[in-house]
Protein backbone atom coordinates (compact mmCIF):
# COMPACT_ATOMS: atom_id res chain seq x y z
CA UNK A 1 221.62 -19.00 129.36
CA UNK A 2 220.20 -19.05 132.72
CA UNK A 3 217.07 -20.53 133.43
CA UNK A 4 214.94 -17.50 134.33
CA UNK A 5 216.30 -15.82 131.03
CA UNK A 6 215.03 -18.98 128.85
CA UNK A 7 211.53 -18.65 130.65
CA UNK A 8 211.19 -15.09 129.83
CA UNK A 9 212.44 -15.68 126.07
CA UNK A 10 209.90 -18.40 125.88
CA UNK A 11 206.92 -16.65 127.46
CA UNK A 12 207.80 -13.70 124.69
CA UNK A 13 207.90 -15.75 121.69
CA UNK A 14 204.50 -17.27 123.27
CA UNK A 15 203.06 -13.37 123.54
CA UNK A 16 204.25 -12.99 119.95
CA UNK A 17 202.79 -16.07 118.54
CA UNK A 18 199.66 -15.33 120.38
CA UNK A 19 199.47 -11.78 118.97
CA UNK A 20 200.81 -13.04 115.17
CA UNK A 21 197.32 -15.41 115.63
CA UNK A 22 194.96 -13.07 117.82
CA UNK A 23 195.80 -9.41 115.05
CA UNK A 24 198.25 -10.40 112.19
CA UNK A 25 196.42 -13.45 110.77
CA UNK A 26 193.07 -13.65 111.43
CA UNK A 27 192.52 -14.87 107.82
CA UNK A 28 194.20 -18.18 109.03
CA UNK A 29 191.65 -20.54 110.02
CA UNK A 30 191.81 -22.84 112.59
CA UNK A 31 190.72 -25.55 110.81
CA UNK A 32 193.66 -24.95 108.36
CA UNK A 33 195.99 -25.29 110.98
CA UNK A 34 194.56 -28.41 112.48
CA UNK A 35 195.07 -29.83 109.14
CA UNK A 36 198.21 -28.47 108.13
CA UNK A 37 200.03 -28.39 111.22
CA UNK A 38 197.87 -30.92 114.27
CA UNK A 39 197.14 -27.54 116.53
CA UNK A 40 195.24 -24.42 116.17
CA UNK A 41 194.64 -21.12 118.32
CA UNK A 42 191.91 -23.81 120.40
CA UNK A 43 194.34 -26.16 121.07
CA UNK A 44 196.73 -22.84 122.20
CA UNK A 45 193.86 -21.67 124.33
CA UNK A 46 193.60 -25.08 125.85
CA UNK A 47 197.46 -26.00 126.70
CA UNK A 48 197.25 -22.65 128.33
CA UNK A 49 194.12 -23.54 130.55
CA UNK A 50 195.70 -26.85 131.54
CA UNK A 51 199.44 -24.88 132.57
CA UNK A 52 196.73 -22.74 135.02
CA UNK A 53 195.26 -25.31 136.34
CA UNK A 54 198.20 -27.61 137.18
CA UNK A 55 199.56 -24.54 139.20
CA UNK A 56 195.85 -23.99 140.88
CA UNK A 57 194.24 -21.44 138.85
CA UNK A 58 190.16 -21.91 138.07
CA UNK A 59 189.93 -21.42 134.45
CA UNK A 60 187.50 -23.01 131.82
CA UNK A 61 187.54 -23.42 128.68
CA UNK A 62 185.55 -20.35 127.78
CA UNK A 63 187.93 -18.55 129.75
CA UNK A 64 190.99 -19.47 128.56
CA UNK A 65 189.92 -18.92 124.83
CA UNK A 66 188.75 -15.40 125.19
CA UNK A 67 192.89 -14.74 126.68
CA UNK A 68 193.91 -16.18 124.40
CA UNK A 69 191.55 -15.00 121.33
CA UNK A 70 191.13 -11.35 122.88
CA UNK A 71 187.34 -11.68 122.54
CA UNK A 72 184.61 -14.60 122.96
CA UNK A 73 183.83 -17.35 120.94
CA UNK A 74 180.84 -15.89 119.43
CA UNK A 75 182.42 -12.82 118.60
CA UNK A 76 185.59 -14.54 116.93
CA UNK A 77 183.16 -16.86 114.76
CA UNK A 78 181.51 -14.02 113.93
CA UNK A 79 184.58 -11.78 113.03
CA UNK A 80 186.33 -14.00 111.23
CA UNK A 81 185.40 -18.18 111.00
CA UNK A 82 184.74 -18.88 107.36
CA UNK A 83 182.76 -21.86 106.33
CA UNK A 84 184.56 -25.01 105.78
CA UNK A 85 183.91 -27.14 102.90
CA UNK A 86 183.69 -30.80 103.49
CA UNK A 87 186.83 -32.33 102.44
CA UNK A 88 188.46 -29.81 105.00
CA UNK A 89 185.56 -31.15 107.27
CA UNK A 90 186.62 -35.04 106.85
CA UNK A 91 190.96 -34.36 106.75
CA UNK A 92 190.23 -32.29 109.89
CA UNK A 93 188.36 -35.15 111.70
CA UNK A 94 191.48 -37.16 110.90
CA UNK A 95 193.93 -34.54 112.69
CA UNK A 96 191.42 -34.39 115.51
CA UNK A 97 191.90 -37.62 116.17
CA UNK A 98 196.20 -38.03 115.56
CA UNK A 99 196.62 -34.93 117.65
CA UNK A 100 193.39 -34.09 120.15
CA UNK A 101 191.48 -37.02 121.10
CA UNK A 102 193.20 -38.80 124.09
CA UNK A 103 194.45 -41.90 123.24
CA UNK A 104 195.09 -43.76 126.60
């Protein structure tokens, strides 16, 4: 596979994940998914700021997670956050700190 061909199948399974998160499964929380699997749709929103910036493109974190959400923060937590109880609270402290919080 040539390498242009591997970007664009990448960048597609990207849109797809993106659109699987943003319409398909709202219901999945994000803390769930920091739990479960170290990353949610912030941590998506984020590695996508960081690819613009490295390459020159102004964009904040606000920014970057209404792309990638389709909507702002306020309206997403309003749409669809549910309250999290505080075990998931305390394991997702834990995977904040194995998989967010730089340690360098």
């Amino acid at each position: 596979m040539d390498p242009q061909t591997e970007i664009e199948l990448q960048a597609a399974a990207f849109r797809r994940l993106q659109k699987h998160l943003m319409e398909d499964r709202t219901d999945a929380q994000n803390i769930d998914m920091m739990n479960l699997a170290g990353f949610c749709r912030n941590c998506l929103s984020r590695w996508y700021q960081e690819a613009a910036n490295e390459r020159g493109i102004e964009m904040d974190k606000n920014e970057a997670r209404e792309i990638f959400y389709g909507m702002t923060m306020d309206e997403w937590k309003a749409n669809y956050q549910t309250d999290a109880s505080p075990k998931k609270q305390a394991e997702f402290e834990v995977a904040f700190k194995e998989n967010v919080t730089d340690k360098s």
